[in-house]
Every structure is written in C-alpha cells, then in structure tokens.
Protein backbone atom coordinates (compact mmCIF):
# COMPACT_ATOMS: atom_id res chain seq x y z
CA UNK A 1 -43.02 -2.86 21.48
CA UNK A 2 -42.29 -6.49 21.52
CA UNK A 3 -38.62 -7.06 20.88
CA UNK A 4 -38.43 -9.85 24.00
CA UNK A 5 -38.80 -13.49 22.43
CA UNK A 6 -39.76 -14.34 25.47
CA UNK A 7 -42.88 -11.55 25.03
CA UNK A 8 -43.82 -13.47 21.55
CA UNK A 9 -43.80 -16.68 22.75
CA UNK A 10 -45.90 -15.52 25.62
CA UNK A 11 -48.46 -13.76 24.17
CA UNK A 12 -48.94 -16.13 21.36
CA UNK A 13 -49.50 -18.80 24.05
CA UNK A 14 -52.02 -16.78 25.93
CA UNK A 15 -53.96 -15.49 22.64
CA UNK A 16 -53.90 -19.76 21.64
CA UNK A 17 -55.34 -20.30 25.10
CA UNK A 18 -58.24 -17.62 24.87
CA UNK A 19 -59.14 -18.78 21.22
CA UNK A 20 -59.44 -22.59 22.21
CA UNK A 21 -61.31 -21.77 25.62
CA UNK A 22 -64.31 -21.62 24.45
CA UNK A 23 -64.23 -24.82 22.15
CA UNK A 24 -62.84 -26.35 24.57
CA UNK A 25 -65.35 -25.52 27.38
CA UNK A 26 -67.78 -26.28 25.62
CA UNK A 27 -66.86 -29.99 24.33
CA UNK A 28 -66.28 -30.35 28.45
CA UNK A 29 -70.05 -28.93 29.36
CA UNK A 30 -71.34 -31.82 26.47
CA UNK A 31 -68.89 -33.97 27.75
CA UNK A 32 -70.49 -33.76 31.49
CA UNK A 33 -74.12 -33.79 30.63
CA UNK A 34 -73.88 -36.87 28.61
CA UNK A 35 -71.69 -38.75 31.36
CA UNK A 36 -75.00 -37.64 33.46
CA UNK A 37 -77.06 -39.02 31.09
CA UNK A 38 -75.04 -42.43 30.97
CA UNK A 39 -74.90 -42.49 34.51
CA UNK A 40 -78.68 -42.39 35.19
CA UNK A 41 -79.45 -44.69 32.16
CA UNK A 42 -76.48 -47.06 32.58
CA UNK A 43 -76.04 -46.79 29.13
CA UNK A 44 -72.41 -47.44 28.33
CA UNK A 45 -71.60 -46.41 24.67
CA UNK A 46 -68.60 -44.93 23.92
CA UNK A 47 -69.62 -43.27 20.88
CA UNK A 48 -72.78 -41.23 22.79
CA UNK A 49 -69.86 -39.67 24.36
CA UNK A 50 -67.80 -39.14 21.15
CA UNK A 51 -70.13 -37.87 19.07
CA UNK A 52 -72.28 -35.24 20.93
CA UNK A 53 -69.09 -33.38 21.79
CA UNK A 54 -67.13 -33.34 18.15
CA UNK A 55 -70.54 -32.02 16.87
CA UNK A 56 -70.63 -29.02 19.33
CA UNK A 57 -67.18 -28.45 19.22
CA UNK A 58 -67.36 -28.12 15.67
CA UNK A 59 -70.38 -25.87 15.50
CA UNK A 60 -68.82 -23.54 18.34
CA UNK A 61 -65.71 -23.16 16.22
CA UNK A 62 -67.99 -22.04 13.11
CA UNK A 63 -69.87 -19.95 14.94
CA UNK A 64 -67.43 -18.29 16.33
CA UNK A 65 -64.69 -18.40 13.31
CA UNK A 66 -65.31 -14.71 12.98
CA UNK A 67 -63.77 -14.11 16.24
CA UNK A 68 -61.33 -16.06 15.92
CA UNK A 69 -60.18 -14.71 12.77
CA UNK A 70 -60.11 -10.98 14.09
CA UNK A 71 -58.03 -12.05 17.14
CA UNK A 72 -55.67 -14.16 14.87
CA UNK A 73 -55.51 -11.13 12.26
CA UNK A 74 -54.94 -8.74 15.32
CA UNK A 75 -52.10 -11.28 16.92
CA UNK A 76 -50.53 -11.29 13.16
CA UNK A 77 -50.89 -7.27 13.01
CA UNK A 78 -49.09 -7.08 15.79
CA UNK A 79 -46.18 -9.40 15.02
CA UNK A 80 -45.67 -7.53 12.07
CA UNK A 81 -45.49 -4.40 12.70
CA UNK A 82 -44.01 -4.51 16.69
CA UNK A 83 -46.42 -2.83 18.20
C-alpha cells in the first residue's frame, strides 16, 4: 500500500521513465546513424537530422501505444485503489 507521497511521486517518475525509454532510444539510435551518414558524406542539413528521428519516434510511440496504455491503466489502477 502506497500511502508515502514520496512512494507516488516515485513510482510515477520511474513508470514515466520506462514508458519514454524506448521512444526515446530509439530517436537517439536514428539520431546516431544519420550523424554517421553526415559525417561520411559531409552533408550538413539540419533537417536530415530532424526529420528521420520525429518520424521514428512517432511510429515507435504508435506501435507501441498498446503498451503504453496497459502500463498507464495499471499505474492509474493502482493509484486508485492503493494497492
């Protein structure tokens, strides 16, 4: 039972952290292949950089919106009813 504030706060920060991990690792790994790709190229766009990783970001977050939803819907369970 979660009566602590201190427990709320903390696990809504952790379950925050493992929902945007994988978003976020992924924009990263785009991120790094196309800053290897500029760098052998010497092509210095800023939008081939932009782009590529708001696309994959945003088709990581549908694809895994399922997920995401249970965890959130779990997390929200939780709150509500203290266990």
């Amino acid at each position: 039972m979660m009566t602590d504030p201190i427990d709320v706060v903390r696990t809504a920060l952790l379950q925050a952290l493992i929902i945007a991990v994988p978003i976020l690792g992924s924009g990263l790994f785009v991120g790094l292949l196309v800053s290897l790709f500029q760098s052998v190229t010497q092509i210095q766009e800023q939008t081939l950089t932009f782009v590529p990783k708001i696309i994959v970001m945003i088709l990581v977050a549908v694809v895994l919106l399922g997920w995401i939803s249970v965890r959130l819907g779990d997390f929200a369970y939780e709150m509500f009813t203290g266990l």
